[in-house]
C-alpha atoms as a PDB file:
ATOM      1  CA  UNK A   1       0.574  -3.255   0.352  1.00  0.00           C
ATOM      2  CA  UNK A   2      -1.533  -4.605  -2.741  1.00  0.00           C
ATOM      3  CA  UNK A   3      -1.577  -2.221  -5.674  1.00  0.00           C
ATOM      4  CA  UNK A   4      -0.865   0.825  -3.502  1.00  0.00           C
ATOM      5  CA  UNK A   5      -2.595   4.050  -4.539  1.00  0.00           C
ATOM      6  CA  UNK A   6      -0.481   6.529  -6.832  1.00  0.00           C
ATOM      7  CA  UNK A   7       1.462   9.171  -4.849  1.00  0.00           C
ATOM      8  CA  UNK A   8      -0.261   7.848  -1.684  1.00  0.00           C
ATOM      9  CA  UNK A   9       2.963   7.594   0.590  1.00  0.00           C
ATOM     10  CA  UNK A  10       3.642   4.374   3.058  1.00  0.00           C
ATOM     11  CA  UNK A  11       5.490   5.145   6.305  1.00  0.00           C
ATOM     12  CA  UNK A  12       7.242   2.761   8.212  1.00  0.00           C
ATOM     13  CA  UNK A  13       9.455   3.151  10.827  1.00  0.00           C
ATOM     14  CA  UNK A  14      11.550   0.989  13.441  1.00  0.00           C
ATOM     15  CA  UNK A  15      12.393   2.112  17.240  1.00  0.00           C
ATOM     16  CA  UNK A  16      15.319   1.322  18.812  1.00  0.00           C
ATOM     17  CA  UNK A  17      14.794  -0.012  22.696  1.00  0.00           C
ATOM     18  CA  UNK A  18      14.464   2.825  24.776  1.00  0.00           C
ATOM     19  CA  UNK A  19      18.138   2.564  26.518  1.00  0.00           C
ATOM     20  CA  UNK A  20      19.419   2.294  22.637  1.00  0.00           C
ATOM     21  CA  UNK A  21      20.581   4.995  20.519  1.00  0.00           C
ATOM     22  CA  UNK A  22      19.963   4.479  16.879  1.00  0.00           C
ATOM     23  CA  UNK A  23      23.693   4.878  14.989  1.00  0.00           C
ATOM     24  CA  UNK A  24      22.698   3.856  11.506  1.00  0.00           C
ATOM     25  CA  UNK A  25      19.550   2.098   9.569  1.00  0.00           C
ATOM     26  CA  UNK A  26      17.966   1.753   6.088  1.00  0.00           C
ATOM     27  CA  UNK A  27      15.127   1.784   3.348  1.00  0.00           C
ATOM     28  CA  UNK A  28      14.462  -0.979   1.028  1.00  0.00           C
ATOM     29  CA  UNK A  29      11.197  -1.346  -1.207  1.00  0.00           C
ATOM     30  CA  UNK A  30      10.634  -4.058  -3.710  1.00  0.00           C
ATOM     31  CA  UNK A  31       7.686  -4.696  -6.039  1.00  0.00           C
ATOM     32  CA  UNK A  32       6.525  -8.126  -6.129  1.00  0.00           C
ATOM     33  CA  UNK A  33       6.378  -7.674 -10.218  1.00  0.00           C
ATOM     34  CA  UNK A  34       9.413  -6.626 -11.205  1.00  0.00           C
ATOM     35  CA  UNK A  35       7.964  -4.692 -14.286  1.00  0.00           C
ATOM     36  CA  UNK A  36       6.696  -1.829 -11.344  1.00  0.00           C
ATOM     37  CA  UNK A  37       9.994  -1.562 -10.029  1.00  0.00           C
ATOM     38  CA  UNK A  38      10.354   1.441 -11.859  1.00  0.00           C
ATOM     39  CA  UNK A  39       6.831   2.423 -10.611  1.00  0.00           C
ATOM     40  CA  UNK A  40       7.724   3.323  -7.012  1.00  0.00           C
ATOM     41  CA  UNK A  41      10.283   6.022  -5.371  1.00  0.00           C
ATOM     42  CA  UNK A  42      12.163   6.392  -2.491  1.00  0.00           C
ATOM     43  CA  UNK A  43      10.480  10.087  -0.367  1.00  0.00           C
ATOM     44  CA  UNK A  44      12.564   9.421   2.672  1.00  0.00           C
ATOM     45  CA  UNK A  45      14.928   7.326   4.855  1.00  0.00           C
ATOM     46  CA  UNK A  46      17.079   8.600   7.565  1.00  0.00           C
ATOM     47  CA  UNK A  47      16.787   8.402  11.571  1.00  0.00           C
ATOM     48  CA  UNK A  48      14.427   9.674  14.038  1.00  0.00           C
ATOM     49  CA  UNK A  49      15.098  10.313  17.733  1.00  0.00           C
ATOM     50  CA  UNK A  50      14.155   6.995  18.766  1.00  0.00           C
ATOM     51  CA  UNK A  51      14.706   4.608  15.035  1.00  0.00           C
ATOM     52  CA  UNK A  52      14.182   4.740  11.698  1.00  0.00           C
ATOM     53  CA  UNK A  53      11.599   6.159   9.155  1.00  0.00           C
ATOM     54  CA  UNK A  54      11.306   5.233   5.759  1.00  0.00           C
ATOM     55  CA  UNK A  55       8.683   6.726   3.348  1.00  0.00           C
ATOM     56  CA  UNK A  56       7.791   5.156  -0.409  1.00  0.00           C
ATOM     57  CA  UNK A  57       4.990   6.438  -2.575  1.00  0.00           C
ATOM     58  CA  UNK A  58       4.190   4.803  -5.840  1.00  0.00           C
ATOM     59  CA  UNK A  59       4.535   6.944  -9.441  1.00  0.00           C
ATOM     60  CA  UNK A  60       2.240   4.991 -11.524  1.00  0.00           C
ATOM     61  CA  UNK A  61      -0.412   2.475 -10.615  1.00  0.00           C
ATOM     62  CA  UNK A  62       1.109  -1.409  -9.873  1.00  0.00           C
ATOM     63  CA  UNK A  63      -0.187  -4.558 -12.264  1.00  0.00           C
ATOM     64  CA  UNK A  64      -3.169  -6.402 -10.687  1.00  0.00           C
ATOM     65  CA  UNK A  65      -2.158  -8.675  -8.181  1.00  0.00           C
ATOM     66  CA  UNK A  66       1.805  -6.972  -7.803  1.00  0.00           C
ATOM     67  CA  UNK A  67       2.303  -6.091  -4.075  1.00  0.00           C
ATOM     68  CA  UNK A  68       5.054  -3.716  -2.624  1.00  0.00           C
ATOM     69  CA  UNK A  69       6.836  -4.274   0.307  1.00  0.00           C
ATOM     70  CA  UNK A  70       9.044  -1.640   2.271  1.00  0.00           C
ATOM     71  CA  UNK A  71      11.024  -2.880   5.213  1.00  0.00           C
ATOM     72  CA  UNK A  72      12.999  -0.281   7.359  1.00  0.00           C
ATOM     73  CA  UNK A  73      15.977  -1.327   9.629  1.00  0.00           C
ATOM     74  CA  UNK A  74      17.173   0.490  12.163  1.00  0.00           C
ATOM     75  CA  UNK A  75      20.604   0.118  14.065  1.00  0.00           C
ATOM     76  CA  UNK A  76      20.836   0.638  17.859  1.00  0.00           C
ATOM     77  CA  UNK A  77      23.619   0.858  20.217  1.00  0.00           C
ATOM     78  CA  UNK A  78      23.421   0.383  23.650  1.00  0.00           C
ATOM     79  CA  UNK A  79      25.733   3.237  25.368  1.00  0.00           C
END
């Protein structure tokens, strides 16, 4: 997301396939600026029924033109 609003959270999630059980996952966010690295935190990350939610908000506002990307992984077993 470009320049994301302050203390606007981003949600994103992964789903396992429906015959999978999720057993483990992560969280990762990264500011395409590394100077607002230290301008973004970590709300949530843990598993769902069906995946993986993760949920970043940023603290202060991002440099013009810095982006932030949060990628959630989730890891499914098929029982």
């Amino acid at each position: 997301m470009l320049r994301p609003d302050v203390n606007d959270p981003i949600t994103v999630s992964a789903d396992c396939a429906p015959t999978e059980q999720v057993i483990g996952g992560g969280t990762r966010a990264d500011a395409s600026d590394p100077t607002d690295t230290s301008a973004m935190h970590l709300q949530e990350s843990g598993p769902t029924p069906s995946g993986w939610l993760g949920r970043v908000a940023a603290t202060s506002r991002f440099k013009p033109g810095s982006v932030l990307t949060v990628t959630v992984t989730a890891f499914c077993l098929q029982p």
